[in-house]
N, C-alpha and C. Protein backbone atom coordinates (compact mmCIF):
# COMPACT_ATOMS: atom_id res chain seq x y z
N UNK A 1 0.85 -1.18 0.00
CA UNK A 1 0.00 0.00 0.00
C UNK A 1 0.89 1.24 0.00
N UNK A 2 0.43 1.87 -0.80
CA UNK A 2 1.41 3.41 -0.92
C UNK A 2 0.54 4.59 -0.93
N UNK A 3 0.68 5.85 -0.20
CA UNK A 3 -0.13 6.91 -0.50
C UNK A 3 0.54 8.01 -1.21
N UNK A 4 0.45 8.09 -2.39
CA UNK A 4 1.44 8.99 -3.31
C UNK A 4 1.31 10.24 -3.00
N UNK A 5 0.55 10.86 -2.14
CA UNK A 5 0.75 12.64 -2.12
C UNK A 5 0.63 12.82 -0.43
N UNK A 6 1.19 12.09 0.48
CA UNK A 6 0.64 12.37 1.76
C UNK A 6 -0.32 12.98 2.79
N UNK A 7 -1.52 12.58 1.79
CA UNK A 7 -2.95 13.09 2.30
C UNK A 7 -3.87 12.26 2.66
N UNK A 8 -4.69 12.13 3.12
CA UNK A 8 -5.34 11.18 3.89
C UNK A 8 -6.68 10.53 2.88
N UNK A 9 -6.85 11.69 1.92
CA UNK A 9 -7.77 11.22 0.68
C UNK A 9 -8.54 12.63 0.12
N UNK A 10 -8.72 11.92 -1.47
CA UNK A 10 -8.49 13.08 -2.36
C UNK A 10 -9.50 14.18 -2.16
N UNK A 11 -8.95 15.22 -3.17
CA UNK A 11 -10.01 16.34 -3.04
C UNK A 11 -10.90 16.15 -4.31
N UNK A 12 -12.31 16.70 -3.39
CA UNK A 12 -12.91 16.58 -4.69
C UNK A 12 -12.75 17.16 -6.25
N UNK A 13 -13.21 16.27 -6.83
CA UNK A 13 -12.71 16.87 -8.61
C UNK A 13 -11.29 16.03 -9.52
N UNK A 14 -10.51 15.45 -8.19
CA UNK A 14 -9.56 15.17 -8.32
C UNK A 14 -9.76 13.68 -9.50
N UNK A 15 -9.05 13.14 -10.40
CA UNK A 15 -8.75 12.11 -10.93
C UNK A 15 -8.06 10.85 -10.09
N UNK A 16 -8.85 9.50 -9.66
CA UNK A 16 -7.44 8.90 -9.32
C UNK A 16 -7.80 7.48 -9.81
N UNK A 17 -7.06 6.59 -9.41
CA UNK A 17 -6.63 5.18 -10.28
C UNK A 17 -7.30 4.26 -9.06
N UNK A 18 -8.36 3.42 -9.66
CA UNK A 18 -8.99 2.82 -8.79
C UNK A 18 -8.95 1.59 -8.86
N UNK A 19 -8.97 0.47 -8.13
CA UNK A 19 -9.34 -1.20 -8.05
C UNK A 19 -11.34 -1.48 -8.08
N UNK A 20 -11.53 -1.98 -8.80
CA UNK A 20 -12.75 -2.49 -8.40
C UNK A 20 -12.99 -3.83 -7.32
N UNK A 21 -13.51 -3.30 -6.03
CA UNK A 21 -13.13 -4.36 -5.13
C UNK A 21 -14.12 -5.41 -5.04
N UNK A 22 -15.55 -4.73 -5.52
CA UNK A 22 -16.99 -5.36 -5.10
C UNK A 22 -18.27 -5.04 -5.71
N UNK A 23 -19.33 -5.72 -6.24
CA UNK A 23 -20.19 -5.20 -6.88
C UNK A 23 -21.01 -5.59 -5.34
N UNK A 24 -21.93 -4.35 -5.25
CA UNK A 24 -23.14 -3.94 -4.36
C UNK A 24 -24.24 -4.23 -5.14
N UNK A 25 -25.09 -5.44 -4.90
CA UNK A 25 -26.18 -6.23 -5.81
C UNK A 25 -27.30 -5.72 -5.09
N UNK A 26 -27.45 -4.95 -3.46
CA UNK A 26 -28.63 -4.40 -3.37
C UNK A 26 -28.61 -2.68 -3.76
N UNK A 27 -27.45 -2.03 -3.46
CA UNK A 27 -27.59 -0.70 -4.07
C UNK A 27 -27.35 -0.37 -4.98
N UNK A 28 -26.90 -1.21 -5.99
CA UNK A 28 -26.84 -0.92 -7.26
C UNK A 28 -25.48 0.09 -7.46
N UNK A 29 -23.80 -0.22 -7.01
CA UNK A 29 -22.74 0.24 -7.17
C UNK A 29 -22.01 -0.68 -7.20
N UNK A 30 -20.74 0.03 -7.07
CA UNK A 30 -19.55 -0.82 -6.38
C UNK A 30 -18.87 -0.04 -5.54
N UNK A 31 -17.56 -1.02 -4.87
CA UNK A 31 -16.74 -0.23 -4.42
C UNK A 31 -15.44 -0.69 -4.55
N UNK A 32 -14.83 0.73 -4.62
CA UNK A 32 -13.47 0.62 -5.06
C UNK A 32 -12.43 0.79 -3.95
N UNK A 33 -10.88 0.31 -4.31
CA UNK A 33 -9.97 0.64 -3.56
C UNK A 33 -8.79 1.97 -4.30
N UNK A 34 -8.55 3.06 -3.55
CA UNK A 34 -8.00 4.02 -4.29
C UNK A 34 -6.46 3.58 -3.89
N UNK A 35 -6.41 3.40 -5.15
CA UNK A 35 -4.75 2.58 -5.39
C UNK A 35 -3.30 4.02 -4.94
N UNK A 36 -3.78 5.24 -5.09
CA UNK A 36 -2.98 6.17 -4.83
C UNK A 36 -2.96 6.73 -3.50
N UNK A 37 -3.80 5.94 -2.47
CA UNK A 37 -4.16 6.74 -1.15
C UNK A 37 -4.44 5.95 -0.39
N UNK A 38 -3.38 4.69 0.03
CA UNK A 38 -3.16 3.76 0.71
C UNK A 38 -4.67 2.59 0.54
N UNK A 39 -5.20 2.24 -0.66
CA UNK A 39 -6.19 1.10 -0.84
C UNK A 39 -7.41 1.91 -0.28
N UNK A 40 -7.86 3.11 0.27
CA UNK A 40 -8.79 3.48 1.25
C UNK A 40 -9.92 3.44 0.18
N UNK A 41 -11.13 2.95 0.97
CA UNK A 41 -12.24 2.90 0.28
C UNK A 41 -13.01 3.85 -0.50
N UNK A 42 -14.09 3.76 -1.68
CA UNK A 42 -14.60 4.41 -2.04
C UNK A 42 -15.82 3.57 -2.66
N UNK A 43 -16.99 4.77 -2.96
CA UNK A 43 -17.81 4.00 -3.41
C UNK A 43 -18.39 4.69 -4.94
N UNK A 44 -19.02 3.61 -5.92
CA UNK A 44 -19.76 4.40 -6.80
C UNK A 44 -21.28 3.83 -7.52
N UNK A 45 -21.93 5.25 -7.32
CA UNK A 45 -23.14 4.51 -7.17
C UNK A 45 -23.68 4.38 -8.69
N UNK A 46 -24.76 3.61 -8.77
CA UNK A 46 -25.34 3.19 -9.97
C UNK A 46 -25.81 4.34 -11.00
N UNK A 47 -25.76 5.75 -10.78
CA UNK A 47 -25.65 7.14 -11.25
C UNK A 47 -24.18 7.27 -11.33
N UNK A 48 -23.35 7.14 -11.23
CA UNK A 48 -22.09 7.19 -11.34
C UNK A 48 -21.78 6.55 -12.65
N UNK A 49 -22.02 5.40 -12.95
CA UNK A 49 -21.05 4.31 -13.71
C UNK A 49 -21.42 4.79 -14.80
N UNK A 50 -22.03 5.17 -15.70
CA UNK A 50 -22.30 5.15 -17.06
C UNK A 50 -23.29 6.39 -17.83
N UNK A 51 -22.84 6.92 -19.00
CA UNK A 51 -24.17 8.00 -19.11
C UNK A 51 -24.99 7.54 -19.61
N UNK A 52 -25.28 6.35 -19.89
CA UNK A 52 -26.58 5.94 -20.51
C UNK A 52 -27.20 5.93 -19.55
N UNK A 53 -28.95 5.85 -20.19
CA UNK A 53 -30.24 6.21 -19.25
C UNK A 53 -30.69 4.65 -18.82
N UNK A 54 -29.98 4.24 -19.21
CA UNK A 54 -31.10 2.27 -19.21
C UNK A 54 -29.68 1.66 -19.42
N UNK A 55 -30.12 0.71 -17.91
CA UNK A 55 -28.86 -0.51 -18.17
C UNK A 55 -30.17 -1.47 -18.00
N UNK A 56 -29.59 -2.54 -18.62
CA UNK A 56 -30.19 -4.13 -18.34
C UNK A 56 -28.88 -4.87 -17.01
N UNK A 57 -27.73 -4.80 -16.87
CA UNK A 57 -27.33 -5.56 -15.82
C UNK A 57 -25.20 -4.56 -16.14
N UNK A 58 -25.92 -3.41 -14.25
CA UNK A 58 -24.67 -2.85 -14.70
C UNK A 58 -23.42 -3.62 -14.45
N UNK A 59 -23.33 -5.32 -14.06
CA UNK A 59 -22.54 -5.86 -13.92
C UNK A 59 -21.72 -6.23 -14.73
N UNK A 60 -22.19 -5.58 -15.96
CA UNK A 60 -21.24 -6.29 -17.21
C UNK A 60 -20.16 -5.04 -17.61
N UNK A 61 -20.44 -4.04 -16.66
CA UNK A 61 -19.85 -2.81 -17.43
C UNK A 61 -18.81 -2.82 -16.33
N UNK A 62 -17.99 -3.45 -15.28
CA UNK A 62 -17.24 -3.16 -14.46
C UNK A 62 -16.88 -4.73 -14.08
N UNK A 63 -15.80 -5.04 -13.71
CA UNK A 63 -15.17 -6.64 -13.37
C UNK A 63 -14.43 -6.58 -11.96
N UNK A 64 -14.77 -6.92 -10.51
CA UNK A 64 -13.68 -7.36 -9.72
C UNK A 64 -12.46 -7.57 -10.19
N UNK A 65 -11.51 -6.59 -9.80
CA UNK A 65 -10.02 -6.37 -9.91
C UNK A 65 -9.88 -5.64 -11.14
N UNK A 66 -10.58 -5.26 -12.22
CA UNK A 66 -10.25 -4.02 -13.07
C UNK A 66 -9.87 -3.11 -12.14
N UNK A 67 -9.11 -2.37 -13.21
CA UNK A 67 -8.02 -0.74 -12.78
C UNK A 67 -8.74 0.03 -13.69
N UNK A 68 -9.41 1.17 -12.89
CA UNK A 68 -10.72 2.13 -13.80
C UNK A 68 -9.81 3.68 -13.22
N UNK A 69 -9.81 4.92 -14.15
CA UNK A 69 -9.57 6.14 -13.43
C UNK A 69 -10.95 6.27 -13.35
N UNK A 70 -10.83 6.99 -11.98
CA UNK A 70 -12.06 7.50 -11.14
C UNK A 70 -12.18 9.20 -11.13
N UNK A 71 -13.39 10.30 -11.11
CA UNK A 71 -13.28 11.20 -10.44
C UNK A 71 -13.77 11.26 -9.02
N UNK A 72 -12.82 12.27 -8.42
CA UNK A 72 -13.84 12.25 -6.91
C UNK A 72 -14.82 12.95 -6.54
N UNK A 73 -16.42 12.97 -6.15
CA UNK A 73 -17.04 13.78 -6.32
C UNK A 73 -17.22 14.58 -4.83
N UNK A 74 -16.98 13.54 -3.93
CA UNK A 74 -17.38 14.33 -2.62
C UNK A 74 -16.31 13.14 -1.55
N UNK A 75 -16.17 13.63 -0.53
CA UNK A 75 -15.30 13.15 0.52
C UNK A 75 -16.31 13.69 2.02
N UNK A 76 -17.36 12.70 2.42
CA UNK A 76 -17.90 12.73 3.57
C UNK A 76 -16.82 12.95 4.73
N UNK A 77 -17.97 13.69 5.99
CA UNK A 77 -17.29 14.14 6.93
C UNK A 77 -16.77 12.77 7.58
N UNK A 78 -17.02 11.57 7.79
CA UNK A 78 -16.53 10.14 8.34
C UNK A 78 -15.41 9.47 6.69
N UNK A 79 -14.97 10.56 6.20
CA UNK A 79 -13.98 10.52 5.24
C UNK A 79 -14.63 9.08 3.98
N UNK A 80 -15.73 9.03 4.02
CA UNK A 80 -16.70 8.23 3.02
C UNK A 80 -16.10 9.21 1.22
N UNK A 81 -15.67 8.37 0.73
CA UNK A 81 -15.60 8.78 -0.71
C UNK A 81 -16.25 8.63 -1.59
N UNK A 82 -16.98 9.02 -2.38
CA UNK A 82 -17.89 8.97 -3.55
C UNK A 82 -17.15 9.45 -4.54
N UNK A 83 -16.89 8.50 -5.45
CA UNK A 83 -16.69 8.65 -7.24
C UNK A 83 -17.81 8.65 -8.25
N UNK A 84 -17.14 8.47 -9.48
CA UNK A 84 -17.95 8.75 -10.65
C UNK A 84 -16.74 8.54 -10.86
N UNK A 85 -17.60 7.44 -12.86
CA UNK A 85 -17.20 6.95 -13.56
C UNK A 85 -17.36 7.66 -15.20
N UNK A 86 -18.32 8.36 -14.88
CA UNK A 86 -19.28 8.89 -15.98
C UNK A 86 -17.56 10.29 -16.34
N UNK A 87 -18.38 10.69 -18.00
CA UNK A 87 -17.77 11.88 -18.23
C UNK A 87 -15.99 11.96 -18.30
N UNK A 88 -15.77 11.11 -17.98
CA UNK A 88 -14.53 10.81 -17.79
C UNK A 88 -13.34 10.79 -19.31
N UNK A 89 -12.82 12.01 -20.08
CA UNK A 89 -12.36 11.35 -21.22
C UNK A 89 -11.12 10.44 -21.63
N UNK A 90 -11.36 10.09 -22.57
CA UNK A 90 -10.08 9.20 -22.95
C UNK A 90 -8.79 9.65 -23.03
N UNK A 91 -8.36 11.23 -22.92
CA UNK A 91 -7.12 11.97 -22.94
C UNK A 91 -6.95 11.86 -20.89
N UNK A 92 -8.08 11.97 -20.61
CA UNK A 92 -7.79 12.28 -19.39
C UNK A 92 -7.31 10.95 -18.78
N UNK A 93 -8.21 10.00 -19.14
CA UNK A 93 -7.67 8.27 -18.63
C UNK A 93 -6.49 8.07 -18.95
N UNK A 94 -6.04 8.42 -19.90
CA UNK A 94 -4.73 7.94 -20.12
C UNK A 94 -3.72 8.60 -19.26
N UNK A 95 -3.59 9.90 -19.35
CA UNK A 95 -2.89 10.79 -18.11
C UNK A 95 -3.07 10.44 -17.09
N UNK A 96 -4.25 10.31 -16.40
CA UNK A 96 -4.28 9.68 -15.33
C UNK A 96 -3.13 8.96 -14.76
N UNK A 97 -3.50 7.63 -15.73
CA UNK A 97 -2.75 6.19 -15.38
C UNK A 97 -1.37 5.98 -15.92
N UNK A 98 -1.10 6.86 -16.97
CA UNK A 98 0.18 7.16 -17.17
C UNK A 98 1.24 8.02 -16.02
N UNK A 99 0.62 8.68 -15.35
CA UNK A 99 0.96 8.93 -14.43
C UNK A 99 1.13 7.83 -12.93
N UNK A 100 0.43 7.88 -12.98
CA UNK A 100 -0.04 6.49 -11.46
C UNK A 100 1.07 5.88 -12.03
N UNK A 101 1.37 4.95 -12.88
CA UNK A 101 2.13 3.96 -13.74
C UNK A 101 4.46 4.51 -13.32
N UNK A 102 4.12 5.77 -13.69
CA UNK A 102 5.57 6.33 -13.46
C UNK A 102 5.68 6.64 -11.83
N UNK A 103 4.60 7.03 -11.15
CA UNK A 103 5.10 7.08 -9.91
C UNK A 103 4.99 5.77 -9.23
N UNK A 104 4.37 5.01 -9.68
CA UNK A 104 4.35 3.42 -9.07
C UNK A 104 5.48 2.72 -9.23
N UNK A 105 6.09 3.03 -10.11
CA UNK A 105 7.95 2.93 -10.46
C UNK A 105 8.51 3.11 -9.10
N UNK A 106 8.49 4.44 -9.40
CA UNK A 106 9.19 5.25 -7.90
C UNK A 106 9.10 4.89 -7.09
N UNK A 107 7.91 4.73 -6.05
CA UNK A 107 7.38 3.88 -5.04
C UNK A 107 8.54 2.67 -4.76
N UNK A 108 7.82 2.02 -6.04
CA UNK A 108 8.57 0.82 -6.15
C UNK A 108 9.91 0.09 -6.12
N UNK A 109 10.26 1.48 -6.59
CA UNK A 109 12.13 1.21 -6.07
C UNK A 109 12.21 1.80 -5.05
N UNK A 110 11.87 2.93 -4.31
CA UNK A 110 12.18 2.95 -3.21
C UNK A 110 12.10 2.31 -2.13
N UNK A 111 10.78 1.59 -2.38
CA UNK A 111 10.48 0.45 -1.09
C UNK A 111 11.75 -0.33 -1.02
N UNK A 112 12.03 -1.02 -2.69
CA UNK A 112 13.00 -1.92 -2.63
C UNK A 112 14.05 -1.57 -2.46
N UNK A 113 14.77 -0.53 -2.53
CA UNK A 113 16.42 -0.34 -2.74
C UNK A 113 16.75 0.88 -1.76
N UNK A 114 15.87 1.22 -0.79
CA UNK A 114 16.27 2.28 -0.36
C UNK A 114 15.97 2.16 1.14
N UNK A 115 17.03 2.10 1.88
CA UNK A 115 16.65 2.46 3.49
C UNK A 115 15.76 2.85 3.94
N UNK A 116 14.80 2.51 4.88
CA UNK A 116 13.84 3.44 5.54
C UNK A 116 13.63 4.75 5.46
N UNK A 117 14.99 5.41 6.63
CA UNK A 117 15.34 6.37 6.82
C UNK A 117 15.09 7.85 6.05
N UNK A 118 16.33 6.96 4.83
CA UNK A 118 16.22 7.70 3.82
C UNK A 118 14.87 8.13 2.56
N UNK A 119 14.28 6.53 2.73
CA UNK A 119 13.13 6.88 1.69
C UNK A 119 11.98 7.56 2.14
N UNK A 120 12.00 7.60 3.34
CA UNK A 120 11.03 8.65 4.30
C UNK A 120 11.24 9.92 4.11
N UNK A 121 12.62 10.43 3.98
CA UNK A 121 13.34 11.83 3.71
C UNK A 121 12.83 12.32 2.61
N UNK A 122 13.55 11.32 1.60
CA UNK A 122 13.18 11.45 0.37
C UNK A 122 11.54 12.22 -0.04
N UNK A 123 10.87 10.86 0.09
CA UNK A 123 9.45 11.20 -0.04
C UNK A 123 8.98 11.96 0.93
N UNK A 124 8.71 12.31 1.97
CA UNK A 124 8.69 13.72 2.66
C UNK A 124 9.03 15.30 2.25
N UNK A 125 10.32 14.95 1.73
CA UNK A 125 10.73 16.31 1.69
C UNK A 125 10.83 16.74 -0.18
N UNK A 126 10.50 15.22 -1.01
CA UNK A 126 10.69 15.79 -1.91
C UNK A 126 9.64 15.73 -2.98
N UNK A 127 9.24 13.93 -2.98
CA UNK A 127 8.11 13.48 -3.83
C UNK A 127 6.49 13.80 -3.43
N UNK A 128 6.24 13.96 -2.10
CA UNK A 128 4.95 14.04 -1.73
C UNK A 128 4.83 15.58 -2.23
N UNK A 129 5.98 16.47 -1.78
CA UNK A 129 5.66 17.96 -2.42
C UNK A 129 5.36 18.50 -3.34
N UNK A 130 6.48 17.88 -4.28
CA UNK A 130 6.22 17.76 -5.92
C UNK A 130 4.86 17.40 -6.51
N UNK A 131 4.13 16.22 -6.02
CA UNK A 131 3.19 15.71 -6.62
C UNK A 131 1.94 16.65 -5.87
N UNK A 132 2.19 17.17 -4.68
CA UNK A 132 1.05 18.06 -4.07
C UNK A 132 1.21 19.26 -4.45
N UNK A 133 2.28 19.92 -5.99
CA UNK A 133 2.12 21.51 -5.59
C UNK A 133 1.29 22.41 -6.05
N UNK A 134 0.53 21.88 -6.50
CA UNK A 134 -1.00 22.87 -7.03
C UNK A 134 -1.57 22.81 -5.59
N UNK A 135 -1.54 21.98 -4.27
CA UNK A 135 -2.27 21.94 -3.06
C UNK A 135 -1.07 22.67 -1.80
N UNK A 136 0.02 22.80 -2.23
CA UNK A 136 0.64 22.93 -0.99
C UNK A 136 0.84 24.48 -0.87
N UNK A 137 1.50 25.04 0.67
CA UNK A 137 1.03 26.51 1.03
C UNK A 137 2.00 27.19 0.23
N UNK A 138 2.03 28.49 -0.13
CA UNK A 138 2.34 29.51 -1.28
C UNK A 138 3.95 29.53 -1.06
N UNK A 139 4.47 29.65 0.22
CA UNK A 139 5.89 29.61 0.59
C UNK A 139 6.98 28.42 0.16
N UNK A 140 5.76 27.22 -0.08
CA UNK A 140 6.58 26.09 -0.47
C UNK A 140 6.48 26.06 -2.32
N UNK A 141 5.42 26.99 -2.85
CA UNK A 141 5.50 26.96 -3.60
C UNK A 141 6.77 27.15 -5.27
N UNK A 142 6.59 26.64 -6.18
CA UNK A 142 8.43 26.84 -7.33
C UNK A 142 7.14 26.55 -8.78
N UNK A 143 7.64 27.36 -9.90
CA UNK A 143 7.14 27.25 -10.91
C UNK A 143 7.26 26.61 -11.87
N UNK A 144 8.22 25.41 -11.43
CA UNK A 144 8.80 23.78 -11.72
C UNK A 144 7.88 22.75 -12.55
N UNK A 145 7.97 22.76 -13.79
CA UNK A 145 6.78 21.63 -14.69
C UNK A 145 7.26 20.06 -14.17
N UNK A 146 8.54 20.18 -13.95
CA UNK A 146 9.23 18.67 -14.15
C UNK A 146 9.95 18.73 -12.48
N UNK A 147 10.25 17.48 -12.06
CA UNK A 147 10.81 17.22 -10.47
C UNK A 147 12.19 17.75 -10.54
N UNK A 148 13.38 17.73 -11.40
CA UNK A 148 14.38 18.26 -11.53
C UNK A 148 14.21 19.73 -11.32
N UNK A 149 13.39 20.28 -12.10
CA UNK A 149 13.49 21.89 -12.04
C UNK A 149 13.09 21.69 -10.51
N UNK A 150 12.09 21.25 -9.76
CA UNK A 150 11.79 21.25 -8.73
C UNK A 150 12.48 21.35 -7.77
N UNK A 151 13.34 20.33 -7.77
CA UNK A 151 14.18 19.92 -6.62
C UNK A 151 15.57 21.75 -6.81
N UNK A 152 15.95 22.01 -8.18
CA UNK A 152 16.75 22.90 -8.11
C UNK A 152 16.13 23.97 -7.58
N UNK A 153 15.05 24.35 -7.70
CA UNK A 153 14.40 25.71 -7.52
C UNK A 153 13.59 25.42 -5.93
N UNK A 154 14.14 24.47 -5.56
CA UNK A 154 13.59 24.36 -3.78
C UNK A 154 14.45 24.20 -2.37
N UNK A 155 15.48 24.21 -2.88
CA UNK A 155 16.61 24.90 -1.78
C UNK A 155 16.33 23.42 -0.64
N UNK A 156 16.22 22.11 -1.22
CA UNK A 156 16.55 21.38 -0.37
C UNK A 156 17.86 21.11 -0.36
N UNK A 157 18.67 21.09 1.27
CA UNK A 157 20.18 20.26 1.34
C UNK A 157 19.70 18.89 1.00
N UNK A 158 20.67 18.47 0.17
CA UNK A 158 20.56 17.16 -0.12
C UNK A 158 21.72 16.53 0.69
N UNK A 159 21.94 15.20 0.96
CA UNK A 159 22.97 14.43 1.24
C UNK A 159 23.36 13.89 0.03
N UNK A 160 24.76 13.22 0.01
CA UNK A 160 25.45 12.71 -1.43
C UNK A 160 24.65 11.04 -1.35
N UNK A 161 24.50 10.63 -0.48
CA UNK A 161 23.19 9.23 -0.78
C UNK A 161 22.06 9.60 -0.98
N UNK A 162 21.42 10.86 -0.56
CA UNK A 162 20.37 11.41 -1.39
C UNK A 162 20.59 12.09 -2.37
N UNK A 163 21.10 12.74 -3.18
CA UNK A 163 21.20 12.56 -4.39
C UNK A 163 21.56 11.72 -4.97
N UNK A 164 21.91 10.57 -4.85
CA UNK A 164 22.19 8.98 -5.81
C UNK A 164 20.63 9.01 -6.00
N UNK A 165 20.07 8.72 -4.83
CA UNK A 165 18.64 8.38 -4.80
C UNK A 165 17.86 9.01 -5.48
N UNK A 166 17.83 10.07 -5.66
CA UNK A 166 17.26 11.34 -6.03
C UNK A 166 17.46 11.42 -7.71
N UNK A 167 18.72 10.80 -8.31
CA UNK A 167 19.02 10.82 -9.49
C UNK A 167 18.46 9.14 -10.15
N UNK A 168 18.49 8.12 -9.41
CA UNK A 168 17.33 7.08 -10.01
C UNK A 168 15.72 8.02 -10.30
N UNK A 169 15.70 7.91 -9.21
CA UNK A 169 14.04 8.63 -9.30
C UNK A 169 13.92 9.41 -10.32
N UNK A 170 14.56 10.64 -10.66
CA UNK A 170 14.18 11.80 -11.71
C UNK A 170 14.92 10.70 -12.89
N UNK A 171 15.37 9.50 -13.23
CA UNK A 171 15.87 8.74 -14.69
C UNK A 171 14.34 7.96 -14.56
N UNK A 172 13.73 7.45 -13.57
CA UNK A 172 12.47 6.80 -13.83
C UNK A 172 11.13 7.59 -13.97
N UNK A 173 11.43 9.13 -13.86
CA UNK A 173 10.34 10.02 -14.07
C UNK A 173 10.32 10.56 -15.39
N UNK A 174 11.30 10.89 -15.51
CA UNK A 174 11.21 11.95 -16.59
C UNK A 174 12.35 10.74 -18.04
């Protein structure tokens, strides 16, 4: 389980990369696991899945363990998530998961090849920021498209094992 932007779960509007965990045969949804925000639940209801006006059986339009991009529409006060499936375009799906896909890299080597310590640092001080900076406060803000410009234009000290680290990551990003 990985939470790629160190938030507890998304904001609404947001795009994210979902598991289909369960079809709901009395309310007519499912529910998903948000693959970018540690597996945490979500749900989508039978107004959600599709813009057509008439289904005969919405079970055929969604499979246990498909990977669907989701939008988020609302985040209840008991942190309850509601998606939508609907409206969703095909430029945007692909970005989406093209994304999810390169930071799931990252993740992924860091779990494996990188000290605790350090990959805590790392992602703390460098990847959770990066990926949050349209959300994070104005002071932390840099006008950085790509994590390289980022990291130069953010006045982190690095250590010389964090930058080794730091230089896999930006060869598997960019």
């Amino acid at each position: 389980m990985v939470n790629f932007y160190g938030r507890t779960h998304p904001n609404p509007g947001e795009f994210t990369v979902c598991r289909i965990d369960g079809i709901c045969d009395n309310s007519g949804g499912f529910w998903v696991e948000l693959l970018e925000y540690d597996n945490r639940a979500g749900f989508v209801g039978l107004s959600e899945i599709t813009q057509a006006k008439w289904l005969r059986n919405f079970k055929n339009l969604v499979t246990v363990g498909d990977i669907e991009v989701m939008q988020v529409v609302r985040v209840g006060n008991n942190d309850d998530i509601d998606l939508t499936k609907r409206y969703i375009s095909e430029q945007t799906k692909e970005e989406t998961l093209s994304k999810y896909r390169t930071w799931k890299r990252v993740y992924d080597y860091l779990d494996r090849m990188v000290p605790q310590q350090e990959r805590d640092n790392v992602v703390d001080d460098i990847v959770h920021p990066y990926l949050c900076r349209d959300t994070v406060a104005a002071d932390k803000v840099t006008t950085a498209d790509t994590l390289s410009e980022w990291v130069e234009n953010s006045n982190i000290a690095l250590e010389n094992a964090t930058k080794d680290i730091l230089s896999t990551v930006l060869q598997l990003v960019e």
